[in-house]
C-alpha atoms as a PDB file:
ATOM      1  CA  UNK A   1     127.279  89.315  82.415  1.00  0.00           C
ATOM      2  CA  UNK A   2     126.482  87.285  85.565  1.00  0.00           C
ATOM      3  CA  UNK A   3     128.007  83.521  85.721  1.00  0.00           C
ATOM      4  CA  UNK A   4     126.310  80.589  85.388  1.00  0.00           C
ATOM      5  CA  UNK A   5     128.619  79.098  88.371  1.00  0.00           C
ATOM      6  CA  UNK A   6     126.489  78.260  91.546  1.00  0.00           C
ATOM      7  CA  UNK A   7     129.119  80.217  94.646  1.00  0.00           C
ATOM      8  CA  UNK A   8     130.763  78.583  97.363  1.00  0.00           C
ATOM      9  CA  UNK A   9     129.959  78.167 100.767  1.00  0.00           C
ATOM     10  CA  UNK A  10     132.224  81.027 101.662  1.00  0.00           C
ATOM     11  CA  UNK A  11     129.931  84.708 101.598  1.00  0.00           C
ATOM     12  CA  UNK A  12     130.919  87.486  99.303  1.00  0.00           C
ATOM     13  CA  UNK A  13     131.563  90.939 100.789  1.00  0.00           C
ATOM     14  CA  UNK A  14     131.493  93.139  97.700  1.00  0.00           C
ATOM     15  CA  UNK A  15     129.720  93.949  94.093  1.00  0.00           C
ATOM     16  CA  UNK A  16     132.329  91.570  91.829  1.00  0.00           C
ATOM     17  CA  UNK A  17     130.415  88.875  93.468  1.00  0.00           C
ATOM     18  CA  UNK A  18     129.812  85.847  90.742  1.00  0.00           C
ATOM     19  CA  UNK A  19     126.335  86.450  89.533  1.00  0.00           C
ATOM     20  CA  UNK A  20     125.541  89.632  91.313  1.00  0.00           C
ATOM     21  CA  UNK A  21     126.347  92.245  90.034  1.00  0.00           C
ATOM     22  CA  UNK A  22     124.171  94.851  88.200  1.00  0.00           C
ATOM     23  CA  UNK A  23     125.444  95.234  84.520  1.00  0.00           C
ATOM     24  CA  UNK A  24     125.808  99.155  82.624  1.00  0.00           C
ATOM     25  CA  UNK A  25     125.638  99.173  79.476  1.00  0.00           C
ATOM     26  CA  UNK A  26     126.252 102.226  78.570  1.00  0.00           C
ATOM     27  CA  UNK A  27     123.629 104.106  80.834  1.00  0.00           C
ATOM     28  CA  UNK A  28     121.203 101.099  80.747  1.00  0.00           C
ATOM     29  CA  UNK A  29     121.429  99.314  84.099  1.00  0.00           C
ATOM     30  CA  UNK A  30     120.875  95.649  84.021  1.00  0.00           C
ATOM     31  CA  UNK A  31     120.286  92.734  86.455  1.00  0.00           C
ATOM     32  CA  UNK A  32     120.333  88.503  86.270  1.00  0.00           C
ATOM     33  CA  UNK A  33     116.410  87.906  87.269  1.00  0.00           C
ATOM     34  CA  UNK A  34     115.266  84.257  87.483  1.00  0.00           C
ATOM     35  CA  UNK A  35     111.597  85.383  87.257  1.00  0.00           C
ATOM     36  CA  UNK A  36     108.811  87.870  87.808  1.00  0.00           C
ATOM     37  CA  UNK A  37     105.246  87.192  88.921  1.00  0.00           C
ATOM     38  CA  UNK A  38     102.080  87.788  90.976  1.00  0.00           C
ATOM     39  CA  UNK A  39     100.952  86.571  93.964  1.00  0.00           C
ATOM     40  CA  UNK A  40     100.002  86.296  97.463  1.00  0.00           C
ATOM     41  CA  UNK A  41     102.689  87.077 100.149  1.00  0.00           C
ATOM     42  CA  UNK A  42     102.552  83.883 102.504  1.00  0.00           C
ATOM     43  CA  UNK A  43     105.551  84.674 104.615  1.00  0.00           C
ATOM     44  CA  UNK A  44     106.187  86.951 107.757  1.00  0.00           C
ATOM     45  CA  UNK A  45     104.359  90.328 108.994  1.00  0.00           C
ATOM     46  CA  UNK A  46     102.548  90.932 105.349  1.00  0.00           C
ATOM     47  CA  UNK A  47     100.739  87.688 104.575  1.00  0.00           C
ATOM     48  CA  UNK A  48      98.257  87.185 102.565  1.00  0.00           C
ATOM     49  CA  UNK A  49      98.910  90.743 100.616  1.00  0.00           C
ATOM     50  CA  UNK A  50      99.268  90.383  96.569  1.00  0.00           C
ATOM     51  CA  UNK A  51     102.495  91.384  95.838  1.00  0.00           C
ATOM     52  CA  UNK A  52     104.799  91.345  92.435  1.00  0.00           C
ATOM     53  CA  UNK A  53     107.950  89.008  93.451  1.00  0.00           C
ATOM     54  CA  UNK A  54     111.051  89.559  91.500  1.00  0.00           C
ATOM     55  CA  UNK A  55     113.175  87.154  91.675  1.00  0.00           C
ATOM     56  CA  UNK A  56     117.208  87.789  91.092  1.00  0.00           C
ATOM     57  CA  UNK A  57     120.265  85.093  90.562  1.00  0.00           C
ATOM     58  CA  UNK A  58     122.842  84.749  93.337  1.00  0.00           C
ATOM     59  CA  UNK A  59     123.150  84.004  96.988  1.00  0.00           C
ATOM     60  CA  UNK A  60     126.130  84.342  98.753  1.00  0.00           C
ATOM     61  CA  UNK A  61     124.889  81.538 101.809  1.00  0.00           C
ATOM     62  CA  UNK A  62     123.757  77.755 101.068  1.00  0.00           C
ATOM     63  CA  UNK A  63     120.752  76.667 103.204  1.00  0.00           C
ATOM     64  CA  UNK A  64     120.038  73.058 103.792  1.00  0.00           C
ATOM     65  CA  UNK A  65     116.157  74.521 103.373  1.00  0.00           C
ATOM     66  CA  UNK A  66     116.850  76.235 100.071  1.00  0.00           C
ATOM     67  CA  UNK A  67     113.347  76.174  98.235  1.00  0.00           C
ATOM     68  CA  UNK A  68     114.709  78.041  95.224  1.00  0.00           C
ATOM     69  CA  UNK A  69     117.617  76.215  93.797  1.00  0.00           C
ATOM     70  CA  UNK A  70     117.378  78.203  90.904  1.00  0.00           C
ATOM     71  CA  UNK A  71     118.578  81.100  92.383  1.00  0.00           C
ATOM     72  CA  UNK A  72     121.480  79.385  93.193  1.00  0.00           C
ATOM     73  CA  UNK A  73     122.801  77.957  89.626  1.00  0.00           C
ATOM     74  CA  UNK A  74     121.638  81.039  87.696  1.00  0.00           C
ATOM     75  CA  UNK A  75     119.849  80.431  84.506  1.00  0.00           C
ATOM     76  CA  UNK A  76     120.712  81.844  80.915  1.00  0.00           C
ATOM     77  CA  UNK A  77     116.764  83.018  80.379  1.00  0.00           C
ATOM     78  CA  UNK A  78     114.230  84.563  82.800  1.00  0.00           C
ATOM     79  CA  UNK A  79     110.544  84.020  82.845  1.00  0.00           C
ATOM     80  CA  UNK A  80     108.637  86.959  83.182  1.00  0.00           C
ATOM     81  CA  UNK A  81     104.429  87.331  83.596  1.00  0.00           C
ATOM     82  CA  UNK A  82     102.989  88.540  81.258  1.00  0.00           C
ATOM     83  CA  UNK A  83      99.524  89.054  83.369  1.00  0.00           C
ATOM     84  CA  UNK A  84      99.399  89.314  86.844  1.00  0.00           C
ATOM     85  CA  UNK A  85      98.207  86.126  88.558  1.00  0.00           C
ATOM     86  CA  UNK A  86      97.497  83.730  85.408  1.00  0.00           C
ATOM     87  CA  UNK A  87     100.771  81.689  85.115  1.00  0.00           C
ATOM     88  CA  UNK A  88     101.248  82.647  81.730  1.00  0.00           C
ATOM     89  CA  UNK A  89     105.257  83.336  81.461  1.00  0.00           C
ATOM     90  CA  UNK A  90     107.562  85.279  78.654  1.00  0.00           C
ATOM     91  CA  UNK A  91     110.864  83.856  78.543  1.00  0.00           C
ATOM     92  CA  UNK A  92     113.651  86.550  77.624  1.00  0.00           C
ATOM     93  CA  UNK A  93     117.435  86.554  77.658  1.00  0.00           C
ATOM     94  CA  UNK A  94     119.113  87.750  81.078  1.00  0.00           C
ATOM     95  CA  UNK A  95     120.843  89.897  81.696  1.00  0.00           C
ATOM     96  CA  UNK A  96     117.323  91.965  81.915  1.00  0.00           C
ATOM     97  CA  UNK A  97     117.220  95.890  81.271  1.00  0.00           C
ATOM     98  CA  UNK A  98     115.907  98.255  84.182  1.00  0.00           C
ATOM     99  CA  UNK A  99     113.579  99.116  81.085  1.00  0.00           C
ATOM    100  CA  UNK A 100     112.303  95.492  80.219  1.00  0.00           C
ATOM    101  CA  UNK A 101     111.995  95.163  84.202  1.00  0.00           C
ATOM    102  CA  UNK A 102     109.874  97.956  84.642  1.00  0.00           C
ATOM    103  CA  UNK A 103     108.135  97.602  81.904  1.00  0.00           C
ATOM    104  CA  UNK A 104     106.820  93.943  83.594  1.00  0.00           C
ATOM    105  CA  UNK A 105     106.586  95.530  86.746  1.00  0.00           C
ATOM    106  CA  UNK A 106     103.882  97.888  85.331  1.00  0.00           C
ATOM    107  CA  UNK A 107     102.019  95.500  83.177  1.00  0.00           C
ATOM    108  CA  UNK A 108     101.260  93.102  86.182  1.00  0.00           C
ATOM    109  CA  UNK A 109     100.112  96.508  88.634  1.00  0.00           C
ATOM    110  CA  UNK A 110      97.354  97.048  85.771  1.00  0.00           C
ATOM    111  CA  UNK A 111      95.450  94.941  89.304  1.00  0.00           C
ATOM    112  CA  UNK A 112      95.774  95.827  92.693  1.00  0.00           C
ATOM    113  CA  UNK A 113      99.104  95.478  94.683  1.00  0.00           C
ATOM    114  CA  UNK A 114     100.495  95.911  97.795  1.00  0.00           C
ATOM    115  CA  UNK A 115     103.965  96.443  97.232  1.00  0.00           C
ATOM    116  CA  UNK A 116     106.475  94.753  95.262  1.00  0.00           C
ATOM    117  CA  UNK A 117     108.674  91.896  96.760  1.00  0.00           C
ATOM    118  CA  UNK A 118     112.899  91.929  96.161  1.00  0.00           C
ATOM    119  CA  UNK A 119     113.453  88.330  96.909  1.00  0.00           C
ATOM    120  CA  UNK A 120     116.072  85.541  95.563  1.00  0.00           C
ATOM    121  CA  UNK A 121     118.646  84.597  96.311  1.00  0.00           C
ATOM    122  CA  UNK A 122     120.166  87.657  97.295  1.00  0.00           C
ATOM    123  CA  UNK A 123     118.482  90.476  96.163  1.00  0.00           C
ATOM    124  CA  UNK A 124     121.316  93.072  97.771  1.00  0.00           C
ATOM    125  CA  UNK A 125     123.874  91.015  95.608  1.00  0.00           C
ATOM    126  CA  UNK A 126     122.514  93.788  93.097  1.00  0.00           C
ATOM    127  CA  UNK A 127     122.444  97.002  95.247  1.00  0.00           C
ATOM    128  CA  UNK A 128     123.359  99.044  92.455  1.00  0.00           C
ATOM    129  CA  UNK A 129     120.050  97.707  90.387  1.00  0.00           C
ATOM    130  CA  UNK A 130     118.115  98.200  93.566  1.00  0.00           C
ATOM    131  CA  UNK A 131     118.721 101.761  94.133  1.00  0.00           C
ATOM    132  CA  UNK A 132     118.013 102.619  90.600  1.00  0.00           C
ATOM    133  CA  UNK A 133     114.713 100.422  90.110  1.00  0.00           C
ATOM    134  CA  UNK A 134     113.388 100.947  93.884  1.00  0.00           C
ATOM    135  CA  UNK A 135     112.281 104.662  93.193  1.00  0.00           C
ATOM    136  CA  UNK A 136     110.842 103.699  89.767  1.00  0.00           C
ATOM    137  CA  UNK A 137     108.842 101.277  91.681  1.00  0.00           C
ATOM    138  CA  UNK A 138     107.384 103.788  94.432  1.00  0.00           C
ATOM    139  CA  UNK A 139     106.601 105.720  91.489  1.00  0.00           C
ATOM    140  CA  UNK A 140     103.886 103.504  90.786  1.00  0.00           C
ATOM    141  CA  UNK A 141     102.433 103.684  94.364  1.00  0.00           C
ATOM    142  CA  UNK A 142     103.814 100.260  95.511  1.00  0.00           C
ATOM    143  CA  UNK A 143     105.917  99.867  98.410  1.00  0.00           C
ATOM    144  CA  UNK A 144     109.369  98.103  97.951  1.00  0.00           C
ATOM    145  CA  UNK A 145     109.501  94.950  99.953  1.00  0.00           C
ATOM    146  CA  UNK A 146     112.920  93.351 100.476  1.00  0.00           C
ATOM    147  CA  UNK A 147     113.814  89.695 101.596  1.00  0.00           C
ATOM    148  CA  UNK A 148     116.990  89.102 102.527  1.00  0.00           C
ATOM    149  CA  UNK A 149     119.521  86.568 104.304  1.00  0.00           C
ATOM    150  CA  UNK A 150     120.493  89.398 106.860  1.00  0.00           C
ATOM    151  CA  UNK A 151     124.184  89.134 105.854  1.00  0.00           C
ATOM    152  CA  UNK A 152     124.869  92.088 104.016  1.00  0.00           C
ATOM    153  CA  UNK A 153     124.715  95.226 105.893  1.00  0.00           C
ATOM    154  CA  UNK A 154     126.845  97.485 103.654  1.00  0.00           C
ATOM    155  CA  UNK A 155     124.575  96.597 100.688  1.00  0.00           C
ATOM    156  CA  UNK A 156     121.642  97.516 102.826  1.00  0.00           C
ATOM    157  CA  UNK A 157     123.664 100.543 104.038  1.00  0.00           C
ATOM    158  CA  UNK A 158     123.199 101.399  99.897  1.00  0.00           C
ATOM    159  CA  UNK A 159     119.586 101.399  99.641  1.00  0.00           C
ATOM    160  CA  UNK A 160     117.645 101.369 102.742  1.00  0.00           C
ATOM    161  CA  UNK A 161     116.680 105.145 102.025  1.00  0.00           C
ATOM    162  CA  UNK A 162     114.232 103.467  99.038  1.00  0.00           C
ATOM    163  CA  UNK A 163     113.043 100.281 100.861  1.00  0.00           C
ATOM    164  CA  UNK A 164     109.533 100.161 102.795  1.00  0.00           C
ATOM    165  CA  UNK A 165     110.210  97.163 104.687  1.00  0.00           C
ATOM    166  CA  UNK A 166     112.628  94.995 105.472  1.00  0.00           C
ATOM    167  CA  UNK A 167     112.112  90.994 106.267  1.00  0.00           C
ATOM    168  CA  UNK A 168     115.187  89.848 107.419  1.00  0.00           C
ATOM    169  CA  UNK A 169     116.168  86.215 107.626  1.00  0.00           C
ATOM    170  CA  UNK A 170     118.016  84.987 110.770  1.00  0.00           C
ATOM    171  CA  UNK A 171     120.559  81.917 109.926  1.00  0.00           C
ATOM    172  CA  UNK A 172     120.876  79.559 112.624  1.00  0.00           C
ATOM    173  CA  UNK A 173     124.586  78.108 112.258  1.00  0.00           C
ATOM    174  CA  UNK A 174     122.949  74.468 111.841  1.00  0.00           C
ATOM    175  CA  UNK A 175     120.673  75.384 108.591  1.00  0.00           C
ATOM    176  CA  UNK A 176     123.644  76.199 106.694  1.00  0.00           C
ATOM    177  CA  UNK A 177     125.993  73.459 104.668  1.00  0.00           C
ATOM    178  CA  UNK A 178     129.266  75.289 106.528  1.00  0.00           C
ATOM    179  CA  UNK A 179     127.711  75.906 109.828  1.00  0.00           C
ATOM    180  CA  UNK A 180     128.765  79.693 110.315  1.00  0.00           C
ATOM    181  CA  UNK A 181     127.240  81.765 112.304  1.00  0.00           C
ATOM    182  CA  UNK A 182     126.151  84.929 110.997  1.00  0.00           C
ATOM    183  CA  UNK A 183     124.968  86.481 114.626  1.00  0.00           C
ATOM    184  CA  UNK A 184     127.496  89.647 114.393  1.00  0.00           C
ATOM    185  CA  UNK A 185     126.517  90.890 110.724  1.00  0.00           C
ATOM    186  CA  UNK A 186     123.208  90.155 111.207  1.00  0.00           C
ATOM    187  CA  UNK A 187     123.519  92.630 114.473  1.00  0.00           C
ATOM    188  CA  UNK A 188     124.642  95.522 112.589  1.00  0.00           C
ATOM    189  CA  UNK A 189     122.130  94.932 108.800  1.00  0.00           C
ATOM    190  CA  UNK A 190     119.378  95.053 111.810  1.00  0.00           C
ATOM    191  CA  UNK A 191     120.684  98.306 113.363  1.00  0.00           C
ATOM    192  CA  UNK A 192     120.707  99.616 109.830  1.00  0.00           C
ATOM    193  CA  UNK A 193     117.419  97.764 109.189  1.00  0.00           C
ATOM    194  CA  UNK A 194     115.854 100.022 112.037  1.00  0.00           C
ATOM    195  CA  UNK A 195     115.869 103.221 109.685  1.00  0.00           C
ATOM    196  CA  UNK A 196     112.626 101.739 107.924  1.00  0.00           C
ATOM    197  CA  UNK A 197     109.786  98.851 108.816  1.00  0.00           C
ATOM    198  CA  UNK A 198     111.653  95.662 109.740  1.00  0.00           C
ATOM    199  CA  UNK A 199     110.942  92.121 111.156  1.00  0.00           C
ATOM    200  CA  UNK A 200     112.913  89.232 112.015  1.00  0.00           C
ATOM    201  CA  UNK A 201     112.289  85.932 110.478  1.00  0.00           C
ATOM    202  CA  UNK A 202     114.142  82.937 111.894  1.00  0.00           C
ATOM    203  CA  UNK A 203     112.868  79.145 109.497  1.00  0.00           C
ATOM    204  CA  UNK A 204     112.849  76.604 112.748  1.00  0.00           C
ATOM    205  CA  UNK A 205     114.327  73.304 111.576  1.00  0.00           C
ATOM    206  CA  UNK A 206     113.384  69.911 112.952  1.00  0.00           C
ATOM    207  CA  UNK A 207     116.231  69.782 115.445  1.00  0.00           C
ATOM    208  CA  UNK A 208     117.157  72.918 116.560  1.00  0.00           C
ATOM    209  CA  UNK A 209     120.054  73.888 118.748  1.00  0.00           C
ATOM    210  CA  UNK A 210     118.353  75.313 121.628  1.00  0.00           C
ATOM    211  CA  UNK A 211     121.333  77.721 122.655  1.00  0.00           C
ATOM    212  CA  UNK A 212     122.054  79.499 119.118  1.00  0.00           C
ATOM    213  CA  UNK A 213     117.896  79.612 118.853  1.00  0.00           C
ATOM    214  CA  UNK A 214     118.551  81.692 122.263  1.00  0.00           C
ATOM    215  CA  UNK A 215     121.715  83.628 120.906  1.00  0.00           C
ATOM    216  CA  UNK A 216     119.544  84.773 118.157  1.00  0.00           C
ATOM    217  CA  UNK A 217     116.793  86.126 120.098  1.00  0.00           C
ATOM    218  CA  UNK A 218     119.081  87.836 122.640  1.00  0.00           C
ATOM    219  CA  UNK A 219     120.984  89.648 119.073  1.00  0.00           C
ATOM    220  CA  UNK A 220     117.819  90.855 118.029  1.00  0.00           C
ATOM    221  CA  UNK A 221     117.008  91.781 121.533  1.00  0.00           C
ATOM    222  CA  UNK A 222     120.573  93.690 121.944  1.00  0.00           C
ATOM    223  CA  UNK A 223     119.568  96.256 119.240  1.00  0.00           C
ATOM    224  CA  UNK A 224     115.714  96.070 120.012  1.00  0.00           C
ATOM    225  CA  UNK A 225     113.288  94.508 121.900  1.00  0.00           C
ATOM    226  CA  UNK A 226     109.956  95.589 120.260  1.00  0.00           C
ATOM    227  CA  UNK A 227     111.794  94.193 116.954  1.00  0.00           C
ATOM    228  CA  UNK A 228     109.046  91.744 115.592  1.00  0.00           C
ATOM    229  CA  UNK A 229     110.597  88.053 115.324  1.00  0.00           C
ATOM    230  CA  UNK A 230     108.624  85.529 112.930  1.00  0.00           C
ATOM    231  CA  UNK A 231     109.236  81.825 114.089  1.00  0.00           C
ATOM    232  CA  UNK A 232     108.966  80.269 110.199  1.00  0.00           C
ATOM    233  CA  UNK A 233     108.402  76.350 111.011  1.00  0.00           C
ATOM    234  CA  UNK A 234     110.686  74.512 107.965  1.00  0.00           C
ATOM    235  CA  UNK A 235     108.786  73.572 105.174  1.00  0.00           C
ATOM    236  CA  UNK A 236     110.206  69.971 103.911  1.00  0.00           C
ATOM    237  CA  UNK A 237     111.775  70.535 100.509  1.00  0.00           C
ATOM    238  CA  UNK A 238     115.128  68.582  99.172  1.00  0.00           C
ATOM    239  CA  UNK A 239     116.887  67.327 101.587  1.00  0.00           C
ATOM    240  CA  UNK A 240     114.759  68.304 104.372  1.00  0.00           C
ATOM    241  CA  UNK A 241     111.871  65.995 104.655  1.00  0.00           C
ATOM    242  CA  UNK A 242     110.558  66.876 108.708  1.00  0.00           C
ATOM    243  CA  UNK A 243     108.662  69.546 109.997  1.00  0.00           C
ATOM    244  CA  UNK A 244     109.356  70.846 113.515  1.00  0.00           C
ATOM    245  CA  UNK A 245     107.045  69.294 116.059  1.00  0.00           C
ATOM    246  CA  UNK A 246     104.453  71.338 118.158  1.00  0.00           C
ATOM    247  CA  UNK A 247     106.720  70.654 121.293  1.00  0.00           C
ATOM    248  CA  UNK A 248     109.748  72.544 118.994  1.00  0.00           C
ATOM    249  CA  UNK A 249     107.865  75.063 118.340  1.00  0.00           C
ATOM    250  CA  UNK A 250     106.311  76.023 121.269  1.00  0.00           C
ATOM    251  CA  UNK A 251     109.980  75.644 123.174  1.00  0.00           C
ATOM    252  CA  UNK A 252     111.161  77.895 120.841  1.00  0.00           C
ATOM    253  CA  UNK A 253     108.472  80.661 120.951  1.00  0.00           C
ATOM    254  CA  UNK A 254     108.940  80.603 124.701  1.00  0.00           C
ATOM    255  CA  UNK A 255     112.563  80.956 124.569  1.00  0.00           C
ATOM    256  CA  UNK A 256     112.551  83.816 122.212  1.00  0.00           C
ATOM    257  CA  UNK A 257     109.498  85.505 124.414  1.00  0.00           C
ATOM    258  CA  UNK A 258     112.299  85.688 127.609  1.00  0.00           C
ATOM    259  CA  UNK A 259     114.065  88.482 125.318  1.00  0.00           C
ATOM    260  CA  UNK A 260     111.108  89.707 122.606  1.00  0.00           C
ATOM    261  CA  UNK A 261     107.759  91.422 123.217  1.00  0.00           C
ATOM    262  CA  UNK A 262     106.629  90.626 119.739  1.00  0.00           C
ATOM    263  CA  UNK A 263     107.147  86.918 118.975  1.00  0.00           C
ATOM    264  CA  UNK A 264     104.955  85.353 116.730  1.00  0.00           C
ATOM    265  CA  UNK A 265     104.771  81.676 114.565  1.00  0.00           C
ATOM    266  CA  UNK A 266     103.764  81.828 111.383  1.00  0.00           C
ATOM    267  CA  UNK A 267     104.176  78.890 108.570  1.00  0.00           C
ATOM    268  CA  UNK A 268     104.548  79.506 104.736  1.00  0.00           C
ATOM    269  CA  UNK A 269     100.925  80.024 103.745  1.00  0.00           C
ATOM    270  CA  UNK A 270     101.420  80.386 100.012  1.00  0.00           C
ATOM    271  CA  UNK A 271     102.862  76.454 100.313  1.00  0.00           C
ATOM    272  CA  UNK A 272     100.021  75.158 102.340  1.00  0.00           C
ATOM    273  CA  UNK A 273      97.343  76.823  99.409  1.00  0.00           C
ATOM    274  CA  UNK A 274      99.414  76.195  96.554  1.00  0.00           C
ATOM    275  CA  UNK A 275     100.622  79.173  95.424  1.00  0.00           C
ATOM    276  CA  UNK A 276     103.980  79.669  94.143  1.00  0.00           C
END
């Protein structure tokens, strides 16, 4: 069973990460989830599509943005939906069965879906869950969305053959507590990223530093140029109480458009009309 123990600054490379890794039980696979529900995608290429999010424990990074610090600390009982859209929440004991998963997954795609969004946290944390529930979820006739921090490219490697699309965070060094720079990895997830849909997302803080904002856009541009990249203006939360200005953002979309052909700035919708 997952811990309960936030991790470190420092990123995990394989599946005895604390927190996520995908439990068998004999030949029940299981998985830490912090929550499942329904709503409207407000991020990236696929706004304003319903979609089911599930939610899973563990991240191996710390953002100074974080807007789900419960993915972080892990939590001993998950909430799941019990109908699509209404807020009304089961609470069950993690670590959840691919069974009880599915079984949530199928209740809330009684309504029309668009796909189904991996999210966190670190969803690839649980590879081994992912590339046993994926298919099950295609089954259905939903795609299999996955959000991810862009730092784990042999845990991609593992199931990009059952994802549909891939939004992949870019980390500027600055937005994270221990300033690393995750440039090189996130070169080779995107090469591997390639084999399916993918887009770029990079969360613009307040202050950005104008040269890694530039390094980032010439990485994406080094494996390729048409790659979509979604300029994600902050959204205040925690410690982070500003917004990027219009001059910011603008700087930045022209920067990016030197080495991009598809640049494009797009703010967390679902925040701005109150959806979770």
């Amino acid at each position: 069973m997952a811990s309960s123990t936030p991790l470190g600054d420092n990123p995990v490379s394989s599946a005895d990460a604390a927190g996520g890794v995908s439990v068998v039980a004999g030949r029940t696979r299981q998985a830490q989830v912090v929550e499942v529900f329904s709503s409207i995608q407000g991020e990236g290429s696929h706004i304003g599509r319903r979609h089911i999010f599930v939610r899973f424990f563990a991240c191996n990074l710390r953002c100074n943005y974080c807007d789900t610090p419960e993915s972080l600390t892990g939590t001993p009982r998950a909430r799941l939906e019990v109908e699509a859209g209404q807020g009304n929440f089961e609470i069950c004991d993690n670590p959840i069965t691919e069974e009880s998963l599915m079984s949530c997954i199928t209740r809330l795609a009684q309504n029309p879906h668009d796909a189904v969004s991996l999210t966190g946290g670190e969803p690839l944390l649980q590879k081994d869950f992912l590339r046993s529930l994926c298919p099950q979820i295609r089954a259905l006739g939903l795609g299999t969305f996955l959000e991810t921090n862009g730092t784990l490219p042999e845990h991609l490697r593992a199931v990009i053959h059952c994802i549909d699309t891939v939004s992949m965070d870019i980390k500027l060094p600055e937005t994270l507590r221990n300033g690393q720079s995750w440039f090189d990895k996130h070169r080779e997830f995107l090469r591997i990223a390639l084999q399916t849909e993918v887009y770029a997302k990079l969360v613009l803080p307040a202050a950005p530093n104008w040269s890694a904002v530039e390094k980032a856009a010439k990485m994406i541009a080094s494996v390729d140029s048409t790659v979509l990249l979604v300029i994600q203006p902050v959204t205040p939360s925690g410690s982070i109480t500003e917004s990027p200005s219009s001059e910011t953002i603008v700087r930045t979309f022209d920067i990016a458009s030197k080495h991009l052909s598809d640049v494009r700035v797009i703010p967390q919708v679902h925040k701005m009309i109150g959806l979770r």
